[in-house]
Protein backbone atom coordinates (compact mmCIF):
# COMPACT_ATOMS: atom_id res chain seq x y z
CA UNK A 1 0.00 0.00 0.00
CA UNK A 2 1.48 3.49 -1.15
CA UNK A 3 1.97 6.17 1.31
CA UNK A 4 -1.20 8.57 -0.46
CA UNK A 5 -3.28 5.08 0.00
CA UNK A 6 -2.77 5.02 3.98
CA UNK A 7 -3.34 8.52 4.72
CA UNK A 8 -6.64 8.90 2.63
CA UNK A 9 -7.79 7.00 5.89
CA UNK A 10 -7.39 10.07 7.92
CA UNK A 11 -9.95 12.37 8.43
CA UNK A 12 -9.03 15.96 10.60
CA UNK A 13 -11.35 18.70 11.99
CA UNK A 14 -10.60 22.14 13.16
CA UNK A 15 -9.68 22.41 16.69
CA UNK A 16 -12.05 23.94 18.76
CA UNK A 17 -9.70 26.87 20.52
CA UNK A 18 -5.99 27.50 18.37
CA UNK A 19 -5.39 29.68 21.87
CA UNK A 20 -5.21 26.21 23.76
CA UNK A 21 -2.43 23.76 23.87
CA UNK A 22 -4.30 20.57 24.65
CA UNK A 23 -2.56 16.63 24.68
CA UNK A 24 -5.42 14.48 22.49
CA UNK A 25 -4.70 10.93 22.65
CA UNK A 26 -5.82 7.99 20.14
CA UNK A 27 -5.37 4.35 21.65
CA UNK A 28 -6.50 1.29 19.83
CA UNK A 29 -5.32 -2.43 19.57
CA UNK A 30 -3.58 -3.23 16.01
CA UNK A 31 -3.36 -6.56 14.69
CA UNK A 32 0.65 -7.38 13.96
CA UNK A 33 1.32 -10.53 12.53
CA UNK A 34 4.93 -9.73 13.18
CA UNK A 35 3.76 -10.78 16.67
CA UNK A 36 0.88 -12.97 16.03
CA UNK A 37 -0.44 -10.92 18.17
CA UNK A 38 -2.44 -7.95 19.42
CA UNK A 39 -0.53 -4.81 19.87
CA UNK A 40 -1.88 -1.48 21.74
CA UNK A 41 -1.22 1.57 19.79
CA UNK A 42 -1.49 5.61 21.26
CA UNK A 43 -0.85 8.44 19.41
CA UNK A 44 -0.35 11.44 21.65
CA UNK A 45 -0.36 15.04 20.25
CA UNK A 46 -0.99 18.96 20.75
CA UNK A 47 -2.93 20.12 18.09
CA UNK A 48 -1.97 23.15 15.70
CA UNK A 49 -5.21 24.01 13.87
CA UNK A 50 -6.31 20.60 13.01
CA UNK A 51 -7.69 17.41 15.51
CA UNK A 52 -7.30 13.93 14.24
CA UNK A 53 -11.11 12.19 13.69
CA UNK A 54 -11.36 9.52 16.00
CA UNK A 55 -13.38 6.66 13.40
CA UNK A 56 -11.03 7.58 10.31
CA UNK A 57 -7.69 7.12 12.35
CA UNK A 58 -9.28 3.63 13.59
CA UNK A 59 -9.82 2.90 9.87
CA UNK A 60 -6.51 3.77 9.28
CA UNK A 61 -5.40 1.28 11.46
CA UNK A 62 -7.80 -1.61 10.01
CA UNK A 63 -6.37 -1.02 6.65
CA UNK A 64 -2.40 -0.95 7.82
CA UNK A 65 -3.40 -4.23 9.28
CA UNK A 66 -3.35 -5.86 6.00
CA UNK A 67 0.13 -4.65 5.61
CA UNK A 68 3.09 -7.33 6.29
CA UNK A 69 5.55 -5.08 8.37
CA UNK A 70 9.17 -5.95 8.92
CA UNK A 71 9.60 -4.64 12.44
CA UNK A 72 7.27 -3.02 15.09
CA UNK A 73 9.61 0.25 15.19
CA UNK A 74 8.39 0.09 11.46
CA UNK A 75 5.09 0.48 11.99
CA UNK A 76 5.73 3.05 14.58
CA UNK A 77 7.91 5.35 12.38
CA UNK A 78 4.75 5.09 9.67
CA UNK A 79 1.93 5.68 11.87
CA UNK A 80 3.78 8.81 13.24
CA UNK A 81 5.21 9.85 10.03
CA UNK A 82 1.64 9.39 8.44
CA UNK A 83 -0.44 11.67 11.25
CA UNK A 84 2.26 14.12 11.53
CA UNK A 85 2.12 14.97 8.29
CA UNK A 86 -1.54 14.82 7.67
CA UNK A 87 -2.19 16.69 11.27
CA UNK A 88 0.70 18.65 10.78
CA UNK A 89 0.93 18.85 14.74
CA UNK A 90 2.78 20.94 16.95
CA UNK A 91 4.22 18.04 18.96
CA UNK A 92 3.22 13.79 18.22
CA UNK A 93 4.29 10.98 19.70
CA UNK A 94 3.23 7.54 18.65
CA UNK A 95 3.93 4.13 21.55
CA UNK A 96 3.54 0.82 20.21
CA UNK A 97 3.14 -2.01 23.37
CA UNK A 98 3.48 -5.49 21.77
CA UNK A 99 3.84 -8.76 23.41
CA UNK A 100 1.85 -10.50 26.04
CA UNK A 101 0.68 -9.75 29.37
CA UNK A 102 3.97 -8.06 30.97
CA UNK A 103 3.54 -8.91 34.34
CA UNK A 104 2.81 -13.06 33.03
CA UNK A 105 4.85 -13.34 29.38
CA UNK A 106 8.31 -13.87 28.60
CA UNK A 107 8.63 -10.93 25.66
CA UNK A 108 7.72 -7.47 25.69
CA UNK A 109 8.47 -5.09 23.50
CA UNK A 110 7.91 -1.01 23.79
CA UNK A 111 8.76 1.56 21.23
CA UNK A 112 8.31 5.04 21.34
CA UNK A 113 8.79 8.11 18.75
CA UNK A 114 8.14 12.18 18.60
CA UNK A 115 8.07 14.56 16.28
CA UNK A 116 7.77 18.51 16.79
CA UNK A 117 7.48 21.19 14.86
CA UNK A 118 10.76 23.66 15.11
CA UNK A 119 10.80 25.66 17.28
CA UNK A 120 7.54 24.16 19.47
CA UNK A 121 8.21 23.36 23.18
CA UNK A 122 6.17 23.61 26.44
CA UNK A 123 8.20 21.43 28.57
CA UNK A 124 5.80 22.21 31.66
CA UNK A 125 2.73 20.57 29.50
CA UNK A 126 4.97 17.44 28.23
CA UNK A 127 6.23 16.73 31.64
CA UNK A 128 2.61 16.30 32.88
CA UNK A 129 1.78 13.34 30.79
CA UNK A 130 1.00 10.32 32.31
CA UNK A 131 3.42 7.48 30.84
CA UNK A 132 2.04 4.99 28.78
């Protein structure tokens, strides 16, 4: 699947205040068969002048399902790369959790990425954020 075929998934709306810097998070379980199993995905971002819709960025998932991905950090670089540039966001981060139970399985596995835009930073917001 080309790149323009995965982001006609996502769907944005205006934000409601450009004067607020809010964190919006996205979580939802992805399919991997790089796993053979379940994997959760959140994307975490402040909005710029644009909000991610909820149902297209869950369809956007279902279809990168279908996808046979080399590597979990692979899927994380596209799903960030994708939104970030569709959202165009002032800060993103995207966490992939893959692997069984942690407290009961023998594997693991927990990637995380960011993007900003130049420039951006409110350190006192970011350092808020529960971690996932």
């Amino acid at each position: 699947m080309d790149i323009m075929q995965r982001r006609k998934h996502l769907k944005v709306h205006d934000t409601p205040d450009r004067n607020l810097e809010f964190v919006s998070t996205l979580s939802a379980r992805f399919r991997s068969d790089y796993f053979g199993d379940t994997v959760i995905l959140h994307v975490r971002y402040v909005a710029d002048r644009q909000v991610l819709d909820g149902d297209s960025f869950y369809e956007y998932l279902k279809n990168l399902e279908t996808i046979h991905w080399a590597t979990p950090e692979t899927v994380t670089a596209t799903v960030l790369n994708d939104c970030f540039d569709v959202l165009v966001a002032r800060w993103m981060e995207v966490i992939i959790d893959a692997g069984s139970d942690p407290k009961s399985a023998n594997f693991f596995h927990h990637i995380k990425v960011e993007d900003r835009q130049p420039g951006w930073d409110n350190s006192q917001l970011l350092s808020r954020l529960p971690t996932l």
